[in-house]
Protein backbone atom coordinates (compact mmCIF):
# COMPACT_ATOMS: atom_id res chain seq x y z
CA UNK A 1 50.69 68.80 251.62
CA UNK A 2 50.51 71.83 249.01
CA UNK A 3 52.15 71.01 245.85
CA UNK A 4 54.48 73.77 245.93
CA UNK A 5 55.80 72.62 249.22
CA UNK A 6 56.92 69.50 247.60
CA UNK A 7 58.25 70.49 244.15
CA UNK A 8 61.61 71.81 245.43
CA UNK A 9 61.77 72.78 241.51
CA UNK A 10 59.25 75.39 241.72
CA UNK A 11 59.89 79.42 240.94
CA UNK A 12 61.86 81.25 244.08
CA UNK A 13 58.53 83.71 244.68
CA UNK A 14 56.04 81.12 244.79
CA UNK A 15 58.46 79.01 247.04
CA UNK A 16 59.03 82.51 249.24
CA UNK A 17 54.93 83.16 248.80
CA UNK A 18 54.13 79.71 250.31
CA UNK A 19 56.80 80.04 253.54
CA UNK A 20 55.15 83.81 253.98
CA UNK A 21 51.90 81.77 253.90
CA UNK A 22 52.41 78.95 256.47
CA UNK A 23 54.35 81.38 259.07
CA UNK A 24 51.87 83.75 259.06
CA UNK A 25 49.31 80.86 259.45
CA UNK A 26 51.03 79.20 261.98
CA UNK A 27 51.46 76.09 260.13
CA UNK A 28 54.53 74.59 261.41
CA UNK A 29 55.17 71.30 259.91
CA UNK A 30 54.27 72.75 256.38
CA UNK A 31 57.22 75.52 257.79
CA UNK A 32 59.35 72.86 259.20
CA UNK A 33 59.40 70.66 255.33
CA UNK A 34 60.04 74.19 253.51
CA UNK A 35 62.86 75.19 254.97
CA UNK A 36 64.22 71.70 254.69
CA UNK A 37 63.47 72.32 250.46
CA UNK A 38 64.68 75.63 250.53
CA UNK A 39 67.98 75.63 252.29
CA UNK A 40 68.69 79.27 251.65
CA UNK A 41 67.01 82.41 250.75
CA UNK A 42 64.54 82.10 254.16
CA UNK A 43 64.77 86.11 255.14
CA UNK A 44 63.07 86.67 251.40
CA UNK A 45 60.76 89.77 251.52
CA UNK A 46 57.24 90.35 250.00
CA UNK A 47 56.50 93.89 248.96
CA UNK A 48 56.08 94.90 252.04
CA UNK A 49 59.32 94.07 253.49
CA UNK A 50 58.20 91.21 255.87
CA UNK A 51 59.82 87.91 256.04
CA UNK A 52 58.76 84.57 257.20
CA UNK A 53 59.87 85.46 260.66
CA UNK A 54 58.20 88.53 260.79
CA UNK A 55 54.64 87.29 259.89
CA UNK A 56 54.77 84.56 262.43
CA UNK A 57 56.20 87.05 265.50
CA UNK A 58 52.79 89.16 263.66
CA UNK A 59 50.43 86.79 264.67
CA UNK A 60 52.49 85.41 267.83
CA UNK A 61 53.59 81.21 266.22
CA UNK A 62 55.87 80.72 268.54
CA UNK A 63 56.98 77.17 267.27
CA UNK A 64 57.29 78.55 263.69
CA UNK A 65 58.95 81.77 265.53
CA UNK A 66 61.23 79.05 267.37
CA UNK A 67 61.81 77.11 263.65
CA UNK A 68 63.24 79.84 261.58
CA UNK A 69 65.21 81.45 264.61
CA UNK A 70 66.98 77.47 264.48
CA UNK A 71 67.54 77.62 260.74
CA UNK A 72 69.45 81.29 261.11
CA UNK A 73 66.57 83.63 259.76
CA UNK A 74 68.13 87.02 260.61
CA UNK A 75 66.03 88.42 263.56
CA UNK A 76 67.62 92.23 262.67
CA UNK A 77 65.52 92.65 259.48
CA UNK A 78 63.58 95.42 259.07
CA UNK A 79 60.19 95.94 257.25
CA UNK A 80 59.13 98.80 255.09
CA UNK A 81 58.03 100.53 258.39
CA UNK A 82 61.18 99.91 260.37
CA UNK A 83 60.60 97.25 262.51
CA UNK A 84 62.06 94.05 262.80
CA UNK A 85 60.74 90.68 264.57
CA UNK A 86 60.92 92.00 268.29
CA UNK A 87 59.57 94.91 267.55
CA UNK A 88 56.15 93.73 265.63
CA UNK A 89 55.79 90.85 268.54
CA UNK A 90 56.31 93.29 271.46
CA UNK A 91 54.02 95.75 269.97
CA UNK A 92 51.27 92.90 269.62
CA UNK A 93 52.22 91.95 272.80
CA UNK A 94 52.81 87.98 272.08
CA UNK A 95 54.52 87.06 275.32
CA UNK A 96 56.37 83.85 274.36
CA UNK A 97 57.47 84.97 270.69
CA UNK A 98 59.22 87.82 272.61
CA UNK A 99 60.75 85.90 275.06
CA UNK A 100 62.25 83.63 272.47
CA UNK A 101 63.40 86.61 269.88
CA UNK A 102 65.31 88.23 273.33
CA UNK A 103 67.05 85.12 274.76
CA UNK A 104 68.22 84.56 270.55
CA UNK A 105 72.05 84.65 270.49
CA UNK A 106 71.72 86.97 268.21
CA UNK A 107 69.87 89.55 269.93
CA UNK A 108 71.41 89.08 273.55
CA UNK A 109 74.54 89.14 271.73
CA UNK A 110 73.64 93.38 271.17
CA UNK A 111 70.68 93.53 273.90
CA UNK A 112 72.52 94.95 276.21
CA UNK A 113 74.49 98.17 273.97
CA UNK A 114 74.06 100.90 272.43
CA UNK A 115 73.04 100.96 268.65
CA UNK A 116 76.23 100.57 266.62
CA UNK A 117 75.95 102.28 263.33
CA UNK A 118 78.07 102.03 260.42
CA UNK A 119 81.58 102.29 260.67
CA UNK A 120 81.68 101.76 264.44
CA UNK A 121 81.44 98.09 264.70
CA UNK A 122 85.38 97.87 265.19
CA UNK A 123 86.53 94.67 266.69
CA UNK A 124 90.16 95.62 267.33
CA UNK A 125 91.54 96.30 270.57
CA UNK A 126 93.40 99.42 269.92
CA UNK A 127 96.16 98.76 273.09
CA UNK A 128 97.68 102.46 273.00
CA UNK A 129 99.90 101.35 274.96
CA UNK A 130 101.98 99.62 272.60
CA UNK A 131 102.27 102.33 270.05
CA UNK A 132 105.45 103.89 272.18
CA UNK A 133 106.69 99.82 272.07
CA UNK A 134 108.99 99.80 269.38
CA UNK A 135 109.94 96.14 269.94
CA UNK A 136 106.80 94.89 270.37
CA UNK A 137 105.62 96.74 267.12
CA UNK A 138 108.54 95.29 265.67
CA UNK A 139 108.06 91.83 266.65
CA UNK A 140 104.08 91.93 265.54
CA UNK A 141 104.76 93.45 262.50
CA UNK A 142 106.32 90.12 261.29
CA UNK A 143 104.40 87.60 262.94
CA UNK A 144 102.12 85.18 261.09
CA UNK A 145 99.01 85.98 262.52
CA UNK A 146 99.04 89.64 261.82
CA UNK A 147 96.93 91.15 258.84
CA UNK A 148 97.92 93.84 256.97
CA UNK A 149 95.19 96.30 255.20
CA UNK A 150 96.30 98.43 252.41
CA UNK A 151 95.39 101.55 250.92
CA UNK A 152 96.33 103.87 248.05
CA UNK A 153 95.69 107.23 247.69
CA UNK A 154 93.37 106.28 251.22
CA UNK A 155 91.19 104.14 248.98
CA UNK A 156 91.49 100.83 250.39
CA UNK A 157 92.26 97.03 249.44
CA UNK A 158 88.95 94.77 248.78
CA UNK A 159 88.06 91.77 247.66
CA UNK A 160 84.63 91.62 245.83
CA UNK A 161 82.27 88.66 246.82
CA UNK A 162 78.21 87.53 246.90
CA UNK A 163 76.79 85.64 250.40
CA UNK A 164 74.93 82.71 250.51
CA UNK A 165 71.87 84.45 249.59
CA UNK A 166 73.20 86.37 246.37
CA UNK A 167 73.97 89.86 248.46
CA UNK A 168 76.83 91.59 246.95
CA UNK A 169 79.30 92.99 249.07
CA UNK A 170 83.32 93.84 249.50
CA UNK A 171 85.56 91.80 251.57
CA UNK A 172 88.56 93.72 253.60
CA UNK A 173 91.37 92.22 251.33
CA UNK A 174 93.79 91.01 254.26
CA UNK A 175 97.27 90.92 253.20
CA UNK A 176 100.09 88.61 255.72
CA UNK A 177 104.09 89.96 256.32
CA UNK A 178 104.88 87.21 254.05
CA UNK A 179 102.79 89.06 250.92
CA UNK A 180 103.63 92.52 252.00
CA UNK A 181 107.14 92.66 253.28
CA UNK A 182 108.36 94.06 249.94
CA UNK A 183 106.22 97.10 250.95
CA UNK A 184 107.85 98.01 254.09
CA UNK A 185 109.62 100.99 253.01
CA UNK A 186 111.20 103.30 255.87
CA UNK A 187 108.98 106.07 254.27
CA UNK A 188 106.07 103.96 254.11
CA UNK A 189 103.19 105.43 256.33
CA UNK A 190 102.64 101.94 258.55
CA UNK A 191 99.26 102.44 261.45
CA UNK A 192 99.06 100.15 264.18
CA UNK A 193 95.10 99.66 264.15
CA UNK A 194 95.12 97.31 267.16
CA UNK A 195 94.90 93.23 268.19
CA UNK A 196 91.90 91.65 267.23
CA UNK A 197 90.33 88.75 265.78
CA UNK A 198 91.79 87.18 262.64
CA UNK A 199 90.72 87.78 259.41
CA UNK A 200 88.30 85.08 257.65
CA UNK A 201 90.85 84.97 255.14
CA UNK A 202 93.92 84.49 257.23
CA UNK A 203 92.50 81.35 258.69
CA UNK A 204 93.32 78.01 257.60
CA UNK A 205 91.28 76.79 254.63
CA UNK A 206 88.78 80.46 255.24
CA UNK A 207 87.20 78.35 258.27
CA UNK A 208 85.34 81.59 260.54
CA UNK A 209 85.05 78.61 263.05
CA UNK A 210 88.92 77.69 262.68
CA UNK A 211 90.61 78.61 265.67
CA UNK A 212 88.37 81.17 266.37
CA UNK A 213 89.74 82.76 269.55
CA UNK A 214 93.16 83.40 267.86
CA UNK A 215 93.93 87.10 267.39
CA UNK A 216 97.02 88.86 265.81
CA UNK A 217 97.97 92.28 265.52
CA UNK A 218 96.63 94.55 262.56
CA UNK A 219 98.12 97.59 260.48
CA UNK A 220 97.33 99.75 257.87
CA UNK A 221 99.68 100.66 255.36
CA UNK A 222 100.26 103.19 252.61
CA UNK A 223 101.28 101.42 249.06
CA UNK A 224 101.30 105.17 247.15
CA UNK A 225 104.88 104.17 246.46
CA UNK A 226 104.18 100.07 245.34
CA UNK A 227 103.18 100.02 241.29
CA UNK A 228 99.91 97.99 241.42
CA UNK A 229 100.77 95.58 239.35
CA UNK A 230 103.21 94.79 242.19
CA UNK A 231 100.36 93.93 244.16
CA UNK A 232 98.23 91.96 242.00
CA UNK A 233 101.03 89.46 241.35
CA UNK A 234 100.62 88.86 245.20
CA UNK A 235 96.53 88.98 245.29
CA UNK A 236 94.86 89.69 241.52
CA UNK A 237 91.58 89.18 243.32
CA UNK A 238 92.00 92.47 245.84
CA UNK A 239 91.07 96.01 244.13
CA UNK A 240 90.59 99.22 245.06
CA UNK A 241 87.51 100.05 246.27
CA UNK A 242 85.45 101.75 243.34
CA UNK A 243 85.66 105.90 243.88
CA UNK A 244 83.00 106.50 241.47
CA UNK A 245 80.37 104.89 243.03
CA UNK A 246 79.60 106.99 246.35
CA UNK A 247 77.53 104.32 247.67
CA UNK A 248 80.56 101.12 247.13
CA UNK A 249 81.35 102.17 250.76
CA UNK A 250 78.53 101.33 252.34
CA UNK A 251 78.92 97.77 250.77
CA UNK A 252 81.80 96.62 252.82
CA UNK A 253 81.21 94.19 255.57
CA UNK A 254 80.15 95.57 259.09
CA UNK A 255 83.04 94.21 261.23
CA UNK A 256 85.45 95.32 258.13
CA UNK A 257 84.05 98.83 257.70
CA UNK A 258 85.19 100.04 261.42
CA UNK A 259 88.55 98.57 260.43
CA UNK A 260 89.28 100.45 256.83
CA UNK A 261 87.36 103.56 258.79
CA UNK A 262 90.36 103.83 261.31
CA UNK A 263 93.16 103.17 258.80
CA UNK A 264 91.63 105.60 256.48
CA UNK A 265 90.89 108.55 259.23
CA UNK A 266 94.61 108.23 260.48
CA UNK A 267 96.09 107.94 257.31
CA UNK A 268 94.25 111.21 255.71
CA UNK A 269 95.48 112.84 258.41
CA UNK A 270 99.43 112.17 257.22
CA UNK A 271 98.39 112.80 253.61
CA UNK A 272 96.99 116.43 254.60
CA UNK A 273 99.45 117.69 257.37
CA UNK A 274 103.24 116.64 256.94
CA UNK A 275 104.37 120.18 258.52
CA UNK A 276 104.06 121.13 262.43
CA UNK A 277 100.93 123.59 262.70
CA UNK A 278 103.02 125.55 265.58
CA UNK A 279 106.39 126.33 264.03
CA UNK A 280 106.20 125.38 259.94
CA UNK A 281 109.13 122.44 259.74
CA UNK A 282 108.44 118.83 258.60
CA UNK A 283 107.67 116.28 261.16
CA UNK A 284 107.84 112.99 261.82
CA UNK A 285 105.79 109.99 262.85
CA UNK A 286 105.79 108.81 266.14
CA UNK A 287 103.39 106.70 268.24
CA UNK A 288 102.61 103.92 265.52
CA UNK A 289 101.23 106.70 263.50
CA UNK A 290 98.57 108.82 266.15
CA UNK A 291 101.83 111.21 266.12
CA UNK A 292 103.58 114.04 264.57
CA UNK A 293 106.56 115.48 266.05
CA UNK A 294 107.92 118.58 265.09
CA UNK A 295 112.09 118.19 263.83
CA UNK A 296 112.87 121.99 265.04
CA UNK A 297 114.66 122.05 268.40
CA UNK A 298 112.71 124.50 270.81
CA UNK A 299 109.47 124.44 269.09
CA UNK A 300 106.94 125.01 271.36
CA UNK A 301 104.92 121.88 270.66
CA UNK A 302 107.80 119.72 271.71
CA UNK A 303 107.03 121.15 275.01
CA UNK A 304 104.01 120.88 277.67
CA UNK A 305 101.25 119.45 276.32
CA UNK A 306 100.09 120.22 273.26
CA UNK A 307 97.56 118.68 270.81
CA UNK A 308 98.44 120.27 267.49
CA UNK A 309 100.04 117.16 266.54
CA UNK A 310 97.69 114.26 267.31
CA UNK A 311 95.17 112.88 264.26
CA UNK A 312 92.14 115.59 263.55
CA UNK A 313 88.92 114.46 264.97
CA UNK A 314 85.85 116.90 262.98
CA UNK A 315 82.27 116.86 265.34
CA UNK A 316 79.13 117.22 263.29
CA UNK A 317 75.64 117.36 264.62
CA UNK A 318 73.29 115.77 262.68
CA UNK A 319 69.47 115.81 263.70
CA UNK A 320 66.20 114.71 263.39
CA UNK A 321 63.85 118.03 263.71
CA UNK A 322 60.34 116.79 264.80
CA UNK A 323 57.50 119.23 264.70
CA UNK A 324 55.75 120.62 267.18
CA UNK A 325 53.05 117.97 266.85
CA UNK A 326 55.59 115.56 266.46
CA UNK A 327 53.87 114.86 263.56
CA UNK A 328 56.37 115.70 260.68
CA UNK A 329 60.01 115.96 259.85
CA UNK A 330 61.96 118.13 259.09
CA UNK A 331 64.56 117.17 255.68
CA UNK A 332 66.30 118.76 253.38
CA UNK A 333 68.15 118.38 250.16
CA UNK A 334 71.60 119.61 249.12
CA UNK A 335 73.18 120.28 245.90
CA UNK A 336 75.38 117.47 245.70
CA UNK A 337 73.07 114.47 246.56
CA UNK A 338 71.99 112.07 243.91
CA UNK A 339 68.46 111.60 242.82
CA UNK A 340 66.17 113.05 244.67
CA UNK A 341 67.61 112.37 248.30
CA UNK A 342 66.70 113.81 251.10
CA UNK A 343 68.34 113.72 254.46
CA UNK A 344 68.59 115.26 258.06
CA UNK A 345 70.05 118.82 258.68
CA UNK A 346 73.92 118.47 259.71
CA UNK A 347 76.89 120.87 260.46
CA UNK A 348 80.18 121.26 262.11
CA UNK A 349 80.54 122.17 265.74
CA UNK A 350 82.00 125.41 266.78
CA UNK A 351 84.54 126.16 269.72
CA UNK A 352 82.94 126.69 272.94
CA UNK A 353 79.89 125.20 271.57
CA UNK A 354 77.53 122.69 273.52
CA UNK A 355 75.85 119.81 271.15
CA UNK A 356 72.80 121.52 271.87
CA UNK A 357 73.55 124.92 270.90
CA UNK A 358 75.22 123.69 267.73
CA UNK A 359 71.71 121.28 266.96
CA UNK A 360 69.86 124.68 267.42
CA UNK A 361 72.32 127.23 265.38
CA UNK A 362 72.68 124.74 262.46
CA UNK A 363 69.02 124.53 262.30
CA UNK A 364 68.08 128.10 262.77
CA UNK A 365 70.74 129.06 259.67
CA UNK A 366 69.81 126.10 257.24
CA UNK A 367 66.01 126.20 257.49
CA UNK A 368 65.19 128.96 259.92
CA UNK A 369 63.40 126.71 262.42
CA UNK A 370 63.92 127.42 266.01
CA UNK A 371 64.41 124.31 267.96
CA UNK A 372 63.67 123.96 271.64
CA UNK A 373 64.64 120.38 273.57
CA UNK A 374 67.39 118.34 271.99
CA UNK A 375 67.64 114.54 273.11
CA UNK A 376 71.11 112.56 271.78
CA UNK A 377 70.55 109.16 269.86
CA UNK A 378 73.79 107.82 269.08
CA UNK A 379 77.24 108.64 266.91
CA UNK A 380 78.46 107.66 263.86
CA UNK A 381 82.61 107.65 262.78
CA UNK A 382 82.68 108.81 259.18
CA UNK A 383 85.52 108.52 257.67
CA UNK A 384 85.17 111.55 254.99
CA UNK A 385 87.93 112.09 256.12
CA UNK A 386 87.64 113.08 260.32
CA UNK A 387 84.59 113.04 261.67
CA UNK A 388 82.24 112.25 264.00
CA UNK A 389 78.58 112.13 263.63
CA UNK A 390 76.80 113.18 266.66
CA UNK A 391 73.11 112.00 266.17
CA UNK A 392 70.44 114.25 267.75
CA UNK A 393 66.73 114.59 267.48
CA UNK A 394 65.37 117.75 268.00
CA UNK A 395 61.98 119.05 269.05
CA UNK A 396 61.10 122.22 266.79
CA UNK A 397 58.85 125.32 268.49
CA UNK A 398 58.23 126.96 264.74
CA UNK A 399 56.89 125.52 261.64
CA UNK A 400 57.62 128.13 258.78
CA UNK A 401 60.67 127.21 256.92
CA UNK A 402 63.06 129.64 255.33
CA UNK A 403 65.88 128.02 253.41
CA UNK A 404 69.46 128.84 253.08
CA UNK A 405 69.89 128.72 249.68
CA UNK A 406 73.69 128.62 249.85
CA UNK A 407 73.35 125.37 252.22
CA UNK A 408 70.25 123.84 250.86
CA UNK A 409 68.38 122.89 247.46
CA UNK A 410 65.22 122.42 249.58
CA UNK A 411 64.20 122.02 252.95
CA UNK A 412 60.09 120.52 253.49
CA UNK A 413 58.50 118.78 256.48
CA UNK A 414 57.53 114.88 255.60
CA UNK A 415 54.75 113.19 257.52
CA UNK A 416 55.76 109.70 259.19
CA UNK A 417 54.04 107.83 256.20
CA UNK A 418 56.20 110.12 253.73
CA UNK A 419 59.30 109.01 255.97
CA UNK A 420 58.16 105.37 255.83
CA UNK A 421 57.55 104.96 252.07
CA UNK A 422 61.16 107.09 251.70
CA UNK A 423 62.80 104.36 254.32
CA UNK A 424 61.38 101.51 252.23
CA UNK A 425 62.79 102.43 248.78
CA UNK A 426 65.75 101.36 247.10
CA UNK A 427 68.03 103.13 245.64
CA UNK A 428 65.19 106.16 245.14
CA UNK A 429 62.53 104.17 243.80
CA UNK A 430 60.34 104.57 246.52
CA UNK A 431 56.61 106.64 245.68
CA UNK A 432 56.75 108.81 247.89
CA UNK A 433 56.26 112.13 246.36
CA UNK A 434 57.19 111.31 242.70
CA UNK A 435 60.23 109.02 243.79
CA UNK A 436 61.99 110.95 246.85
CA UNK A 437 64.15 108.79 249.53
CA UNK A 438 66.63 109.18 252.32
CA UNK A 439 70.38 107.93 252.84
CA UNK A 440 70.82 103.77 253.24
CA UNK A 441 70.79 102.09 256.37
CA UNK A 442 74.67 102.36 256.91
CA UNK A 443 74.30 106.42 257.02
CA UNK A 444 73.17 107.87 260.29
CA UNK A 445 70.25 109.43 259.30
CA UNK A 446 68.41 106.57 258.48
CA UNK A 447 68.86 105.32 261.69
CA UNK A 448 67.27 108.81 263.51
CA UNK A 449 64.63 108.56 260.38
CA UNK A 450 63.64 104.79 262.01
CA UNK A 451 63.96 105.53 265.57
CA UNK A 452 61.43 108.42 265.11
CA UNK A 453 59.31 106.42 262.65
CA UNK A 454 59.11 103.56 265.45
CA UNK A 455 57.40 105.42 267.94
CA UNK A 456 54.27 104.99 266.50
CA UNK A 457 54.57 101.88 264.34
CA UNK A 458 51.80 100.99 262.09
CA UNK A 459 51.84 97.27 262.09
């Protein structure tokens, strides 16, 4: 046995260097004693981006494959190129390594949907039907199993924390009736968000497995009117989440993000229209908070049907412009993104405007390329405050670029290795030309950036 697989005491990257080693080798009982040593820290990356897991689905070691899947190596990683573990063994064609990455819990557990991106992994129920229910709302308002999450100024409640593995990332701060009661003004702004699973940190003794079916009702709530230090006498750990950092959004849990992303939507929507858009005069809320009704007798919006008064919902188009060739793609920069980002072309839908047409006009005025056949990838809720992502890509039928100037900084074709590199950086400190990179996995456009950069994978 190689020394470093017995000193447990050895540095983390020679540790990491040796599992990379024996995976990709095949070596399983060398595998098998190194994970028992390491305990955590098994999805570690080498430069490249490839794990343990990745480097034996490479070169098809199914038992090793089998090994890590048992010890909860994440099967959803991606590499520097943008491919996970499926996707390297299915492209090197290694039968039984891809049978056992698709029957993985894991991956059946998604197999079978649509990609979820950021801010749409929402695991409440929403049960409209309940938000005319004033009993019932009543009633789940105060039971015990219901969670209550809080905002101010629509910044919401978290609770700052580190995984098993070191990642740092922001907990939904989950506040009970018990804690929040106080709160409960009449004028408070209170959104039914829906029934769902509890919250980690309503469960007895933070057990995930505890009771694990059990579900309560969830709200959102306004605390504009609470003095903080109201609140931290109840929770000091929760805070708001930080403003200054653009980015601190994107480092909220997945299942939590959907959550805050409804409460925050809704409750932007009450911040920025308190009058009826028909007559003038102040409404009120109705509906558990997807309602505004008008106080004027006769106003025509209390009559017929009429959606003046139901929360704003803001369609984008955001798209992936592939040359010709299919070769490059097109990105471009705007004024107010940091570094030296890049990202897709986006821009608000018009009335009486198909997807298509608005892929093709947004194009045409940002960059002057003419766009031909537009495919759709997947959406995006984005919670900035209303709208909805529509992903796209889009197939250009010109090359020669002519930039806005009052929409864009720059606007360039990349080539797929460009696109790679800018995938694989960190923060912007990716090579590719002199440091350049593209929006984080939670934002949209990273996600058309590694479907397109997929479709001809260099592994």
């Amino acid at each position: 046995m190689d020394s470093i697989t017995r000193d447990s005491t050895a540095p983390r990257d020679q540790l990491l260097a040796e599992l990379h080693r024996c995976a990709g080798l095949g070596e399983t009982a060398h595998v098998s004693r190194m994970v028992q040593g390491m305990k955590s820290g098994l999805d570690g990356r080498n430069e490249q981006g490839w794990t343990g897991l990745m480097l034996a689905a490479r070169n098809g070691h199914a038992d090793v494959v089998k090994l890590l899947l048992q010890n909860g190596c994440d099967p959803f990683l991606p590499n520097k190129s943008g491919q996970n573990s499926l996707d390297i063994a299915e492209f090197w064609d290694h039968t039984e390594v891809i049978s056992l990455l698709r029957n993985d819990p894991q991956i059946k557990k998604v197999a079978d949907k649509d990609l979820i991106n950021f801010f749409g992994l929402n695991p409440l129920d929403r049960q409209s039907h309940q938000r005319t229910n004033k009993q019932w709302l009543e009633d789940a308002m105060r039971a015990p199993t219901t969670t209550f999450v809080l905002y101010r100024d629509l910044n919401p409640y978290i609770i700052p924390s580190e995984d098993s593995n070191g990642t740092f990332q922001y907990n939904l701060a989950a506040f009970s009736y018990a804690e929040i009661s106080f709160a409960l003004k009449e004028e408070a702004s209170i959104i039914f968000l829906g029934v769902g699973p509890l919250h980690i940190s309503m469960k007895k003794d933070g057990n995930a497995q505890e009771k694990s079916s059990e579900e309560g009702a969830w709200f959102a709530l306004d605390v504009a009117s609470i003095p903080p230090e109201d609140l931290q006498k109840v929770k000091p750990e929760a805070e708001l989440l930080p403003k200054r950092n653009r980015m601190a959004i994107m480092l909220l849990r997945a299942e939590d993000a959907g959550i805050i992303a409804l409460g925050k939507s809704v409750l932007a929507w009450h911040d920025r229209y308190k009058f009826c858009p028909t007559c003038g005069a102040p409404t009120t809320i109705a509906e558990a908070g997807y309602k505004l009704v008008c106080t004027k007798e006769g106003c025509r919006s209390l009559q017929g049907v009429h959606n003046t008064c139901y929360p704003r919902l803001d369609p984008v188009v955001i798209m992936l412009v592939v040359s010709e060739d299919g070769k490059s793609a097109l990105l471009g920069r705007k004024k107010g993104f940091p570094g030296k980002m890049y990202s897709c072309l986006a821009g608000f839908m018009e009335p009486g405007e198909t997807i298509e047409d608005a892929v093709r006009r947004e194009t045409k005025e940002e960059s002057g390329i003419i766009v031909g056949k537009v495919q759709y990838h997947s959406s995006q809720p984005w919670p900035m405050p209303s709208q909805l992502m529509i992903g796209c890509i889009a197939k250009a039928t010109s090359s020669k670029i002519t930039v806005d100037e009052d929409e864009l900084v720059d606007a360039r074709w990349f080539t797929r290795h460009d696109v790679i590199e800018m995938l694989g950086s960190s923060g912007g400190s990716g090579s590719s030309g002199g440091g350049m990179f593209v929006p984080p996995g939670a934002a949209i456009a990273h996600q058309l950036l590694k479907h397109w950069a997929k479709m001809s994978p260099n592994l």
